[in-house]
PDB file of N, CA and C in Angstrom:
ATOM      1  N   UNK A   1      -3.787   9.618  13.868  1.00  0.00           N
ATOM      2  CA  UNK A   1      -4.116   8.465  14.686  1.00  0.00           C
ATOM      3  C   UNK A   1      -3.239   7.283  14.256  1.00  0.00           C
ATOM      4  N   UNK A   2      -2.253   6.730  15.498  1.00  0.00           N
ATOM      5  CA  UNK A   2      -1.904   5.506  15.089  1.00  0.00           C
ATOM      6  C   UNK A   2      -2.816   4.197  14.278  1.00  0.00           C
ATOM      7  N   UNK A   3      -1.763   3.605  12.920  1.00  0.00           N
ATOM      8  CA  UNK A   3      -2.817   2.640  12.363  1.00  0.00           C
ATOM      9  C   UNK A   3      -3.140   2.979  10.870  1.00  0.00           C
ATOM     10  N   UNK A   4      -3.787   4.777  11.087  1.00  0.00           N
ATOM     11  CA  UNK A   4      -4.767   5.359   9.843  1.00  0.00           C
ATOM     12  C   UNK A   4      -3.449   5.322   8.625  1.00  0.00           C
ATOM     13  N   UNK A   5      -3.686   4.648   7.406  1.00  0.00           N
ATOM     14  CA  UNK A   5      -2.877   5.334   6.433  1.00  0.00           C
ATOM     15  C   UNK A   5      -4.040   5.708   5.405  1.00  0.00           C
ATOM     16  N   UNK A   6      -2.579   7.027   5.124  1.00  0.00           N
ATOM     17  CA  UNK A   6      -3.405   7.922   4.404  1.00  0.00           C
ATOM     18  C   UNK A   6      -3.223   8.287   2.417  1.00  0.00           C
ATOM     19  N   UNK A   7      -3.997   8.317   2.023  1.00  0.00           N
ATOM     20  CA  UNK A   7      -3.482   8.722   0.561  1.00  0.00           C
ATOM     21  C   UNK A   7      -2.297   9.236   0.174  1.00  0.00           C
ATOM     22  N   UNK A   8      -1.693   9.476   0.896  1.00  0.00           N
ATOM     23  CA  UNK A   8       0.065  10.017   0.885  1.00  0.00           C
ATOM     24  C   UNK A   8       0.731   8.734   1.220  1.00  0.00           C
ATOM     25  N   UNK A   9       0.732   8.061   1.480  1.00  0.00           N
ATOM     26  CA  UNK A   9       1.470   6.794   1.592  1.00  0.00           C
ATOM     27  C   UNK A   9       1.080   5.492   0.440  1.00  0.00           C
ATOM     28  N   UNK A  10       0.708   6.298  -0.316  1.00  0.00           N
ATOM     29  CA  UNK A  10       0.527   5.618  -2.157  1.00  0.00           C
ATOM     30  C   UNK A  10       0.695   6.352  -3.018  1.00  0.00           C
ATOM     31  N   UNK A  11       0.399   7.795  -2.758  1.00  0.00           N
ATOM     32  CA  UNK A  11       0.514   8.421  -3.992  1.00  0.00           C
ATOM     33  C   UNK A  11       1.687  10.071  -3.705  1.00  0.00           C
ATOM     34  N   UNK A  12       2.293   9.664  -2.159  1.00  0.00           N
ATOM     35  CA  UNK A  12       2.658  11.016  -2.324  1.00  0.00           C
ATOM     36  C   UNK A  12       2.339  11.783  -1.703  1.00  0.00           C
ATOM     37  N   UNK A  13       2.990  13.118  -1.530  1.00  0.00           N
ATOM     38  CA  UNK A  13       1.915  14.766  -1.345  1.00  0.00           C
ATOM     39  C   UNK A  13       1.287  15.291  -2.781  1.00  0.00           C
ATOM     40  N   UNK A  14       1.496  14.618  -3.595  1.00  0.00           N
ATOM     41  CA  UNK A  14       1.354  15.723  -4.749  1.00  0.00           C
ATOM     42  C   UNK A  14      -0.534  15.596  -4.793  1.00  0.00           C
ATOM     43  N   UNK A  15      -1.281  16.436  -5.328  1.00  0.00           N
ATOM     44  CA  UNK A  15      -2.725  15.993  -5.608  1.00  0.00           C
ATOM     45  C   UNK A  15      -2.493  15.205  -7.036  1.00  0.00           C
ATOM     46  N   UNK A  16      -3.669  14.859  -7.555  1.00  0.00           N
ATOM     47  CA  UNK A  16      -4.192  14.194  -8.809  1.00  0.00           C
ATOM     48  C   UNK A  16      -4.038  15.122  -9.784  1.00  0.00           C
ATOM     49  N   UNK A  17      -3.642  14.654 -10.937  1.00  0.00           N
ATOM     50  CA  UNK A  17      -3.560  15.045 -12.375  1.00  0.00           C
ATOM     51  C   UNK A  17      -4.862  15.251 -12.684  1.00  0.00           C
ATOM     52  N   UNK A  18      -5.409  16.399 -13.090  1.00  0.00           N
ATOM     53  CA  UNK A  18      -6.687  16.207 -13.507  1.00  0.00           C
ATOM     54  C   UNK A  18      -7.209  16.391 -14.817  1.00  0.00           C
ATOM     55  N   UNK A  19      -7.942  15.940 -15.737  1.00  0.00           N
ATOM     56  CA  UNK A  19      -7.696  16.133 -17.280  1.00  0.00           C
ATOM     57  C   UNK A  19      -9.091  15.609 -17.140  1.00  0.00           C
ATOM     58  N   UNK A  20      -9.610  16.655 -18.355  1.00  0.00           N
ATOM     59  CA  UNK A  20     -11.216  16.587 -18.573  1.00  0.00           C
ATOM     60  C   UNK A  20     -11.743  15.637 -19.367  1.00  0.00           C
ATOM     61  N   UNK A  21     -12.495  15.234 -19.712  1.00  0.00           N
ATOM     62  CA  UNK A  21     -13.303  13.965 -19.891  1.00  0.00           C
ATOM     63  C   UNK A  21     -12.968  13.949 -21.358  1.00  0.00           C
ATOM     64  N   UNK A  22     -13.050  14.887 -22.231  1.00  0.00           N
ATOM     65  CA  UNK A  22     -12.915  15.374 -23.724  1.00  0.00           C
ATOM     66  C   UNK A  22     -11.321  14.623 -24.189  1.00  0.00           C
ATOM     67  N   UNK A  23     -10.410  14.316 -23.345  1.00  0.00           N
ATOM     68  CA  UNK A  23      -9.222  13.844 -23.519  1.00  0.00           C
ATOM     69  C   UNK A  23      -9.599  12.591 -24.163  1.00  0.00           C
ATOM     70  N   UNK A  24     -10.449  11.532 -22.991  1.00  0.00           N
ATOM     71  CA  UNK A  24     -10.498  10.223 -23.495  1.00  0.00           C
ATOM     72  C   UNK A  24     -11.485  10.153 -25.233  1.00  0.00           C
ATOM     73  N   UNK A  25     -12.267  10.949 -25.315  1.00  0.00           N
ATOM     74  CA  UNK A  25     -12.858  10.339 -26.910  1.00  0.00           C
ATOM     75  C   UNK A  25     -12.014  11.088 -27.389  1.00  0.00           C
ATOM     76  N   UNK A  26     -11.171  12.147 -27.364  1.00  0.00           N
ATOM     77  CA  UNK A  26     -10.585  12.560 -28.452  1.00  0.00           C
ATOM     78  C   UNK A  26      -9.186  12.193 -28.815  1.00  0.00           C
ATOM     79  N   UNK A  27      -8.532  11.633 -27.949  1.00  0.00           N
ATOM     80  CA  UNK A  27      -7.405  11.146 -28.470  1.00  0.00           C
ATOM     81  C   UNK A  27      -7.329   9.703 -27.090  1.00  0.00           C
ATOM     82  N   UNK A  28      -7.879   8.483 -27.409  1.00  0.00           N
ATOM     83  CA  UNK A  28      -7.594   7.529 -26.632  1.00  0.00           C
ATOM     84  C   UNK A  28      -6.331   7.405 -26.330  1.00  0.00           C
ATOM     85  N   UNK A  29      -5.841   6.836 -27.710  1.00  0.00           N
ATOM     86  CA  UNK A  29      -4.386   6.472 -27.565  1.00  0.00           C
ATOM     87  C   UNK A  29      -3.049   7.319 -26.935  1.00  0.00           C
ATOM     88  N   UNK A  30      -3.594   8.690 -26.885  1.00  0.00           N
ATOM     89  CA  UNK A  30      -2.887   9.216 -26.295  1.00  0.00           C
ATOM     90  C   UNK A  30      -2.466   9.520 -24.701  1.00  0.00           C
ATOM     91  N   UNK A  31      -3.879   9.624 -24.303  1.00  0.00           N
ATOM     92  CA  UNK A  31      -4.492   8.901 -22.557  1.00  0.00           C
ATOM     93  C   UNK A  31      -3.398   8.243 -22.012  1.00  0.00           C
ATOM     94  N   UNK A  32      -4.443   6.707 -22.674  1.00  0.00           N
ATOM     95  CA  UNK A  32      -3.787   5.492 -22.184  1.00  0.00           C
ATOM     96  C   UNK A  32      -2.324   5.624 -21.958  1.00  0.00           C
ATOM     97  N   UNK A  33      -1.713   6.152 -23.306  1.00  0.00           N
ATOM     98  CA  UNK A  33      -0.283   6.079 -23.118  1.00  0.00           C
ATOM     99  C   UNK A  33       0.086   6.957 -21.924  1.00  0.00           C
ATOM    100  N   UNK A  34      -0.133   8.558 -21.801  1.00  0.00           N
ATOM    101  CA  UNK A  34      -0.500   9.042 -20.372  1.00  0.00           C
ATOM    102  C   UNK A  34      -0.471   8.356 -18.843  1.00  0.00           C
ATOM    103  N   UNK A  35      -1.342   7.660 -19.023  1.00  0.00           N
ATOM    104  CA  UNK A  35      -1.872   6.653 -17.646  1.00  0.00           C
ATOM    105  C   UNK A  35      -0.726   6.093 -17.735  1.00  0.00           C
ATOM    106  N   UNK A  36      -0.153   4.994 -18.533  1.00  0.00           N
ATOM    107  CA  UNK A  36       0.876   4.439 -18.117  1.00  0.00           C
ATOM    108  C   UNK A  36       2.239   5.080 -18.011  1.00  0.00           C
ATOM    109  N   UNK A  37       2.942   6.105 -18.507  1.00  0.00           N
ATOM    110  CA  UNK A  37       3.714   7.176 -18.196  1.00  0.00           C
ATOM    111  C   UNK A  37       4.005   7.295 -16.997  1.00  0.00           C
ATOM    112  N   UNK A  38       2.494   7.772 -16.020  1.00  0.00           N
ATOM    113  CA  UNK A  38       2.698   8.875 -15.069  1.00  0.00           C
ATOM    114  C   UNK A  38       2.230   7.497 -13.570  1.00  0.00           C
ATOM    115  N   UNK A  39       1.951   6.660 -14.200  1.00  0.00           N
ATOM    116  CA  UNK A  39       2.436   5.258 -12.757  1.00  0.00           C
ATOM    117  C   UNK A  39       1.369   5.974 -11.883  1.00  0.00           C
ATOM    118  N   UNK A  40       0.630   6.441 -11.785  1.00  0.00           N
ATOM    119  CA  UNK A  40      -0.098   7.198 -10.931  1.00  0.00           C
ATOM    120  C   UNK A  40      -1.678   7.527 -11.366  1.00  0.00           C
ATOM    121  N   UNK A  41      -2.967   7.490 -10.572  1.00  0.00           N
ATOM    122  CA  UNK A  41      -4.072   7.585 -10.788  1.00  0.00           C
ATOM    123  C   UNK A  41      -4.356   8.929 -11.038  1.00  0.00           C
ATOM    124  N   UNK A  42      -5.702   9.181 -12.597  1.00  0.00           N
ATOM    125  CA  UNK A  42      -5.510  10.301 -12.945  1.00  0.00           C
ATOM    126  C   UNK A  42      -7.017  11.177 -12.730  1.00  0.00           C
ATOM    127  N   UNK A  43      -7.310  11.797 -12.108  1.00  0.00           N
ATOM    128  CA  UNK A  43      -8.640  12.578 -12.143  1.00  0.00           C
ATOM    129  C   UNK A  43      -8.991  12.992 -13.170  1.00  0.00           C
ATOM    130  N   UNK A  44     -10.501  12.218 -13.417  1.00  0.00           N
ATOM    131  CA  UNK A  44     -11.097  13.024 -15.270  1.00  0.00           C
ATOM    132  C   UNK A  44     -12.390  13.974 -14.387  1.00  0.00           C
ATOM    133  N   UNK A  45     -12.078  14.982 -14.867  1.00  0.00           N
ATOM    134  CA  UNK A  45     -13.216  16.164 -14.505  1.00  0.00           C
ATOM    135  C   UNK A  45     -13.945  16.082 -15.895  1.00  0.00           C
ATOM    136  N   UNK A  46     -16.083  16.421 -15.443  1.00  0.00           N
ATOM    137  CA  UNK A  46     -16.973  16.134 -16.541  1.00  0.00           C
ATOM    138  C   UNK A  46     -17.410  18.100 -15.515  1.00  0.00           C
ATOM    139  N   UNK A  47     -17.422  18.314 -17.122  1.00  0.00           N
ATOM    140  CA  UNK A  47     -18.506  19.768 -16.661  1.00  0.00           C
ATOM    141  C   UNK A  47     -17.555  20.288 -15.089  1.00  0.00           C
ATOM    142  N   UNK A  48     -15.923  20.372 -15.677  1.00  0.00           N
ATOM    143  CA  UNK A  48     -15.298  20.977 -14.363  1.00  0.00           C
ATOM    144  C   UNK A  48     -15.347  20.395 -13.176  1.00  0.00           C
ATOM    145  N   UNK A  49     -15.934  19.452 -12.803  1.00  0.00           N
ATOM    146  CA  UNK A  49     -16.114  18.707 -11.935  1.00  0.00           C
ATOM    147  C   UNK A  49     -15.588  17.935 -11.647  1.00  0.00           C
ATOM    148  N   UNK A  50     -14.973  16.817 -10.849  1.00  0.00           N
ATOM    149  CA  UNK A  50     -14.601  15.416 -10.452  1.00  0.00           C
ATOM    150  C   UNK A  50     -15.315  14.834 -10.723  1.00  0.00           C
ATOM    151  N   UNK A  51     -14.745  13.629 -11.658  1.00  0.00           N
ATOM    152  CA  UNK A  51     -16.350  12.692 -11.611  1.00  0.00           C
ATOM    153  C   UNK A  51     -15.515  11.821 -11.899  1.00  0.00           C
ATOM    154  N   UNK A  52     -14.550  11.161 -11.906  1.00  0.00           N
ATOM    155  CA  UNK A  52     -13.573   9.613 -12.436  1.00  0.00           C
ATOM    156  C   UNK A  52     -12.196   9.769 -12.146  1.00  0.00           C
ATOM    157  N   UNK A  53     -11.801   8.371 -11.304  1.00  0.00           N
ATOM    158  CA  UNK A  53     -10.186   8.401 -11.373  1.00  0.00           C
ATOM    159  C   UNK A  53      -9.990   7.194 -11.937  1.00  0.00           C
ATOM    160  N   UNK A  54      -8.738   7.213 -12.802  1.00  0.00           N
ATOM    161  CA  UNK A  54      -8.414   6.306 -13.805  1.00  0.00           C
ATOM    162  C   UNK A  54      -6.929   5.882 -13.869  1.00  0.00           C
ATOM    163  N   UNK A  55      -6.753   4.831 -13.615  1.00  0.00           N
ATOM    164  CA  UNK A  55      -4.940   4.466 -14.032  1.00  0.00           C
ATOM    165  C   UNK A  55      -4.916   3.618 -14.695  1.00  0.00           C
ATOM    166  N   UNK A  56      -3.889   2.713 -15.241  1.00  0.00           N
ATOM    167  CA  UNK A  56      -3.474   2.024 -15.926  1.00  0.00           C
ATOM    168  C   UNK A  56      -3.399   0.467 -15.267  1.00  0.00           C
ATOM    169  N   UNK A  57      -3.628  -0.640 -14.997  1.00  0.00           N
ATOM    170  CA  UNK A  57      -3.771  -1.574 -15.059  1.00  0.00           C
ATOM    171  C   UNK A  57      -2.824  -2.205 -13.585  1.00  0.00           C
ATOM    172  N   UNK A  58      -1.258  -1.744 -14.088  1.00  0.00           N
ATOM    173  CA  UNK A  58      -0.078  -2.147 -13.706  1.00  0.00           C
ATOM    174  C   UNK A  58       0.006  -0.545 -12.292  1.00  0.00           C
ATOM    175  N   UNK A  59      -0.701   0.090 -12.176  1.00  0.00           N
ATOM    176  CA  UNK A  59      -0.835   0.963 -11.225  1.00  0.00           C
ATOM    177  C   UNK A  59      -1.891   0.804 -10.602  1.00  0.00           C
ATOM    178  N   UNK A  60      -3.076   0.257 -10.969  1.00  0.00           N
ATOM    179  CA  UNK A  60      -3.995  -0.564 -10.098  1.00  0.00           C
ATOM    180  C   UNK A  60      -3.734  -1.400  -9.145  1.00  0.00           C
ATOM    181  N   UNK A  61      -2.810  -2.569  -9.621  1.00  0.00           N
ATOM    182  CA  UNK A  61      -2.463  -3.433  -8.771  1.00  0.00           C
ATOM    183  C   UNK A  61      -1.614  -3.347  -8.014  1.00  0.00           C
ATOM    184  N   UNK A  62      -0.319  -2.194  -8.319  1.00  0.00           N
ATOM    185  CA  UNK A  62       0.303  -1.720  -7.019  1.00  0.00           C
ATOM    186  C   UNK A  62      -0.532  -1.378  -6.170  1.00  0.00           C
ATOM    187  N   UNK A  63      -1.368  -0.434  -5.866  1.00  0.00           N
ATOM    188  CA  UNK A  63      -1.562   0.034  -5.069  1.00  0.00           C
ATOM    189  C   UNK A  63      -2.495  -0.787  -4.478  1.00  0.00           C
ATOM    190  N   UNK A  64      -3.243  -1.620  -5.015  1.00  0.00           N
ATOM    191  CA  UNK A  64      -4.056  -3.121  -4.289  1.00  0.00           C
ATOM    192  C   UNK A  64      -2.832  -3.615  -3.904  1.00  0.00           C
ATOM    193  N   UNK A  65      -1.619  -3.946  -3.916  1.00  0.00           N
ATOM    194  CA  UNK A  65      -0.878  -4.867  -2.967  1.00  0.00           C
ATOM    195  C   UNK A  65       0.266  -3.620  -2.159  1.00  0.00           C
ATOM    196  N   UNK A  66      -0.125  -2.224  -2.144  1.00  0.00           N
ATOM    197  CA  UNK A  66       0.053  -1.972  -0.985  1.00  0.00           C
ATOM    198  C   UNK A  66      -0.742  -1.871   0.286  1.00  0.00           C
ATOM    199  N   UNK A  67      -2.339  -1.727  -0.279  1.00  0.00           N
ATOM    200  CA  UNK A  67      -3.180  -1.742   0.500  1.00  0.00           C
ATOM    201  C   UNK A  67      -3.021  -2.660   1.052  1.00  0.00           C
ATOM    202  N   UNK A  68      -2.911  -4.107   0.800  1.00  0.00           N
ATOM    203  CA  UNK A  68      -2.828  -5.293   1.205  1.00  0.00           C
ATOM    204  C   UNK A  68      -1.706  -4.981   2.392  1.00  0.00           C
ATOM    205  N   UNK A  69      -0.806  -5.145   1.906  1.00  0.00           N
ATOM    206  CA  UNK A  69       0.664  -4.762   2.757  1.00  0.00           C
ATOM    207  C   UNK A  69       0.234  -3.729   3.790  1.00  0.00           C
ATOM    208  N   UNK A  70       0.083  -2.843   3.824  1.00  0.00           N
ATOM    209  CA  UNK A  70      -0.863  -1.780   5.227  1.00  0.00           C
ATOM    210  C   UNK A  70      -1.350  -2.529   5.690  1.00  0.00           C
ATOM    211  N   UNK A  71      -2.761  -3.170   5.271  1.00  0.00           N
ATOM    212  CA  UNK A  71      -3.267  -4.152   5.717  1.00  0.00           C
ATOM    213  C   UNK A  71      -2.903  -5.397   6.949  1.00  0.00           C
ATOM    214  N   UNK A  72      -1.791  -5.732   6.546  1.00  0.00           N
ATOM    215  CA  UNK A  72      -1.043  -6.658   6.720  1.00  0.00           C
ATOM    216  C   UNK A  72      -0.108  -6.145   8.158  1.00  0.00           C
ATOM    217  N   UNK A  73       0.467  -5.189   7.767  1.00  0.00           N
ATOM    218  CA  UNK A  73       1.230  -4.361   8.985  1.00  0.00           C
ATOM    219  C   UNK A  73       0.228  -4.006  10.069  1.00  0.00           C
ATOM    220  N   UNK A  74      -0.697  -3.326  10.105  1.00  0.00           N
ATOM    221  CA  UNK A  74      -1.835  -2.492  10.658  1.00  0.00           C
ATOM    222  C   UNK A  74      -1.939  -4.022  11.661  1.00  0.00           C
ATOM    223  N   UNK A  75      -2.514  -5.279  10.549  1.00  0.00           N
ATOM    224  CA  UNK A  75      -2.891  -6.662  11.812  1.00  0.00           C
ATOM    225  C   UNK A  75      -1.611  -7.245  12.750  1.00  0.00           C
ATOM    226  N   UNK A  76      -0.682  -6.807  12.474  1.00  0.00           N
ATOM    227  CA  UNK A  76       0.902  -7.720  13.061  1.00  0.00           C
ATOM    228  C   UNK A  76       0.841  -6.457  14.230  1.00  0.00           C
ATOM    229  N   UNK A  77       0.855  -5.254  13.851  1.00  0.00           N
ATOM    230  CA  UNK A  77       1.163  -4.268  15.384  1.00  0.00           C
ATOM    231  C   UNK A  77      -0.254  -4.344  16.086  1.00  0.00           C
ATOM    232  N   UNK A  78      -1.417  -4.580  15.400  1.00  0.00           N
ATOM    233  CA  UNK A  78      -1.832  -4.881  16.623  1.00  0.00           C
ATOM    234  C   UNK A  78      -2.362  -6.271  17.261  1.00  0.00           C
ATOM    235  N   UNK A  79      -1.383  -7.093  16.814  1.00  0.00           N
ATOM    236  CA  UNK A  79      -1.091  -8.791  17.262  1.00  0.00           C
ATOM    237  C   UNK A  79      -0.041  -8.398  18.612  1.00  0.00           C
ATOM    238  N   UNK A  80       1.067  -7.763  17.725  1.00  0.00           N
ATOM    239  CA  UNK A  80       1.982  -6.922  18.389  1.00  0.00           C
ATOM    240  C   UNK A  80       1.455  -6.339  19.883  1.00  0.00           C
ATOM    241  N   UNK A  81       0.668  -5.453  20.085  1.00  0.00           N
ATOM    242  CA  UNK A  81       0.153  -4.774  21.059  1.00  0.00           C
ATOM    243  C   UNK A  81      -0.337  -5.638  22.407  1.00  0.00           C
ATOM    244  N   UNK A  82      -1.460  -6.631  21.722  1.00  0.00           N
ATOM    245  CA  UNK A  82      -2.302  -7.576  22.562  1.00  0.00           C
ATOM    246  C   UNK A  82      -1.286  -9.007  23.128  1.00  0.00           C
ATOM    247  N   UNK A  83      -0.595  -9.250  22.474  1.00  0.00           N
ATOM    248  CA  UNK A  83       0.398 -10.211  22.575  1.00  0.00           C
ATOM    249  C   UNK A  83       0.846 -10.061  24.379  1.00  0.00           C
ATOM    250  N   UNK A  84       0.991 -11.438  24.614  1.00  0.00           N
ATOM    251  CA  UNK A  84       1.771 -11.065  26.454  1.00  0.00           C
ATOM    252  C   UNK A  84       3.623 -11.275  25.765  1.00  0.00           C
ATOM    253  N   UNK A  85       4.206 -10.813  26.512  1.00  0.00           N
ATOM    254  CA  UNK A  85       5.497  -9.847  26.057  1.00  0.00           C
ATOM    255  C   UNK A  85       6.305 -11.419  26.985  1.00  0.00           C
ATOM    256  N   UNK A  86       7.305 -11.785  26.634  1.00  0.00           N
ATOM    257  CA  UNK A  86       8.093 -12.484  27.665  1.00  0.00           C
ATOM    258  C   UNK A  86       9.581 -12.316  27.174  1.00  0.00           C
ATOM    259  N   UNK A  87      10.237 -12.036  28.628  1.00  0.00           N
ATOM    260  CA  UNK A  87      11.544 -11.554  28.789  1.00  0.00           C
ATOM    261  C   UNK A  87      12.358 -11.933  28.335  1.00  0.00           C
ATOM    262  N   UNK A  88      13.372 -11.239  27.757  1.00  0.00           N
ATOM    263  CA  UNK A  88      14.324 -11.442  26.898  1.00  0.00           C
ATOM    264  C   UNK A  88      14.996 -12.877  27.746  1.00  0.00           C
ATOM    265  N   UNK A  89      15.378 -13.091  29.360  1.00  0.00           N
ATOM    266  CA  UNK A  89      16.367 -13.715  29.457  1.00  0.00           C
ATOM    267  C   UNK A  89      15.421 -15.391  29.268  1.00  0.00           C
ATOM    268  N   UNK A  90      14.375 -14.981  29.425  1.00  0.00           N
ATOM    269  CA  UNK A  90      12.938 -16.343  29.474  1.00  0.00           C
ATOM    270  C   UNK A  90      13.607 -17.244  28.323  1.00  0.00           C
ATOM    271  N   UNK A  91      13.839 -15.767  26.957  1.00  0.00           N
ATOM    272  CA  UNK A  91      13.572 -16.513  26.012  1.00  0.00           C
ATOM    273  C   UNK A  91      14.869 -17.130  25.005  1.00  0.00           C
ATOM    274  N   UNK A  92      16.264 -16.778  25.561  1.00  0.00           N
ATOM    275  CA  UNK A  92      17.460 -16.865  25.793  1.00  0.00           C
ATOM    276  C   UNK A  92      17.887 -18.352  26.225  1.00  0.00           C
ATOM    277  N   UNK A  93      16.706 -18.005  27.484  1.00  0.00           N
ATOM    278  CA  UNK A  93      17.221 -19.550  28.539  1.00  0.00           C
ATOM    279  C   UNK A  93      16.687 -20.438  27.241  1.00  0.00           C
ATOM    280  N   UNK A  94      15.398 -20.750  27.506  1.00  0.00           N
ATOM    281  CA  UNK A  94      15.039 -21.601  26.355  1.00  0.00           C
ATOM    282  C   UNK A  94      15.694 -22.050  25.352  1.00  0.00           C
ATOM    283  N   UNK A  95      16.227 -20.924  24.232  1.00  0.00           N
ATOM    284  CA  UNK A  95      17.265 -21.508  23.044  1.00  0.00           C
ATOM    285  C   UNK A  95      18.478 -21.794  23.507  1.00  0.00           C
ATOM    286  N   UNK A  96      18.762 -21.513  24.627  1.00  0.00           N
ATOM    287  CA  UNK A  96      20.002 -22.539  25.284  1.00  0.00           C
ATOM    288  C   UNK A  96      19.836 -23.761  25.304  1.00  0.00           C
ATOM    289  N   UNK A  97      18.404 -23.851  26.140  1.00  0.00           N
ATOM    290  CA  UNK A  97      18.025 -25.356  26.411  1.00  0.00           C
ATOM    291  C   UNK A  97      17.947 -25.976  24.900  1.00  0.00           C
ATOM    292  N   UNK A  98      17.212 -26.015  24.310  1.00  0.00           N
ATOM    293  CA  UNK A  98      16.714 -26.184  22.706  1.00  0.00           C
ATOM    294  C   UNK A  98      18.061 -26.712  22.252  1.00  0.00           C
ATOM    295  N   UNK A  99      19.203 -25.422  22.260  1.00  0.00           N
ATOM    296  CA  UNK A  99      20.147 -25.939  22.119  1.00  0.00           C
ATOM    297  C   UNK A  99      21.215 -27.482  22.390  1.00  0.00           C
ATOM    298  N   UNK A 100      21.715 -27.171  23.470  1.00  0.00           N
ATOM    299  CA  UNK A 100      21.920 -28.452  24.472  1.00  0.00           C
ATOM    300  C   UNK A 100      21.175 -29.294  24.535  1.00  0.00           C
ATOM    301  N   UNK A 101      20.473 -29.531  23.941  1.00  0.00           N
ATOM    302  CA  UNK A 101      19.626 -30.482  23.779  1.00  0.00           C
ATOM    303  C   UNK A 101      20.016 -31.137  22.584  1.00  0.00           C
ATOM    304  N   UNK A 102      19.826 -30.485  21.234  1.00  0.00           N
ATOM    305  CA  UNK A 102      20.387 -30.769  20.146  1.00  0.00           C
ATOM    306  C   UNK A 102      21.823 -31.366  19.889  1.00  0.00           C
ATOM    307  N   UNK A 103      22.775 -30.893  20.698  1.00  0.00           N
ATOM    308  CA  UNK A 103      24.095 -30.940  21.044  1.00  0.00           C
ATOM    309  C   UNK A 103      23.877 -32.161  21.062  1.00  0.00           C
ATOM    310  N   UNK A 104      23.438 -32.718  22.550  1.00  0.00           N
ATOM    311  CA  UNK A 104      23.466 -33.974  23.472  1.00  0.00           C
ATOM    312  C   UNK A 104      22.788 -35.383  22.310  1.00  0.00           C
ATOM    313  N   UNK A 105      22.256 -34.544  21.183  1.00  0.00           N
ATOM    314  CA  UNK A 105      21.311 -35.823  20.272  1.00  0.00           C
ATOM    315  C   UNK A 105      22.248 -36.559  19.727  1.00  0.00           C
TER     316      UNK A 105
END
């Protein structure tokens, strides 16, 4: 559907890294360093399961200011859409006039 973006337009085709919960108490420092490495949000599975996605700080906020930016595009095409359209020569004549006008000051 025109509009929809989808989890592939932040992260890719690839799926989520997934690493079990036992990672974070047993070696923090090693994680963290992980998370920031791989620029990308990481799935922690509890009991095999999905249960947490986790990134790094500086990969958080990308992807909050692409959302934004989608965001942002998504409202301009459809400003874009609803907008009344006026003809190229309409709008031609005008910055002529605009022009010559300026000239004549």
């Amino acid at each position: 559907m025109k509009g929809d973006v989808s989890m592939n337009s932040f992260f890719g085709s690839k799926a989520l890294t997934a690493k079990p919960s036992s990672i974070i108490r047993s070696d923090y420092n090693s994680f963290s360093s992980m998370c920031h490495e791989m620029d990308e949000p990481i799935l922690i599975t509890r009991n095999g399961e999905s249960d947490l996605v986790v990134m790094s700080h500086k990969t958080y906020n990308q992807i909050i200011d692409r959302m934004m930016l989608a965001i942002e595009l998504m409202e301009a095409d459809r400003d874009l859409a609803t907008m009344p359209s006026i003809p190229a020569k309409e709008v031609f004549s005008g910055l002529r006039e605009m022009i010559d006008e300026q000239v004549q000051s």
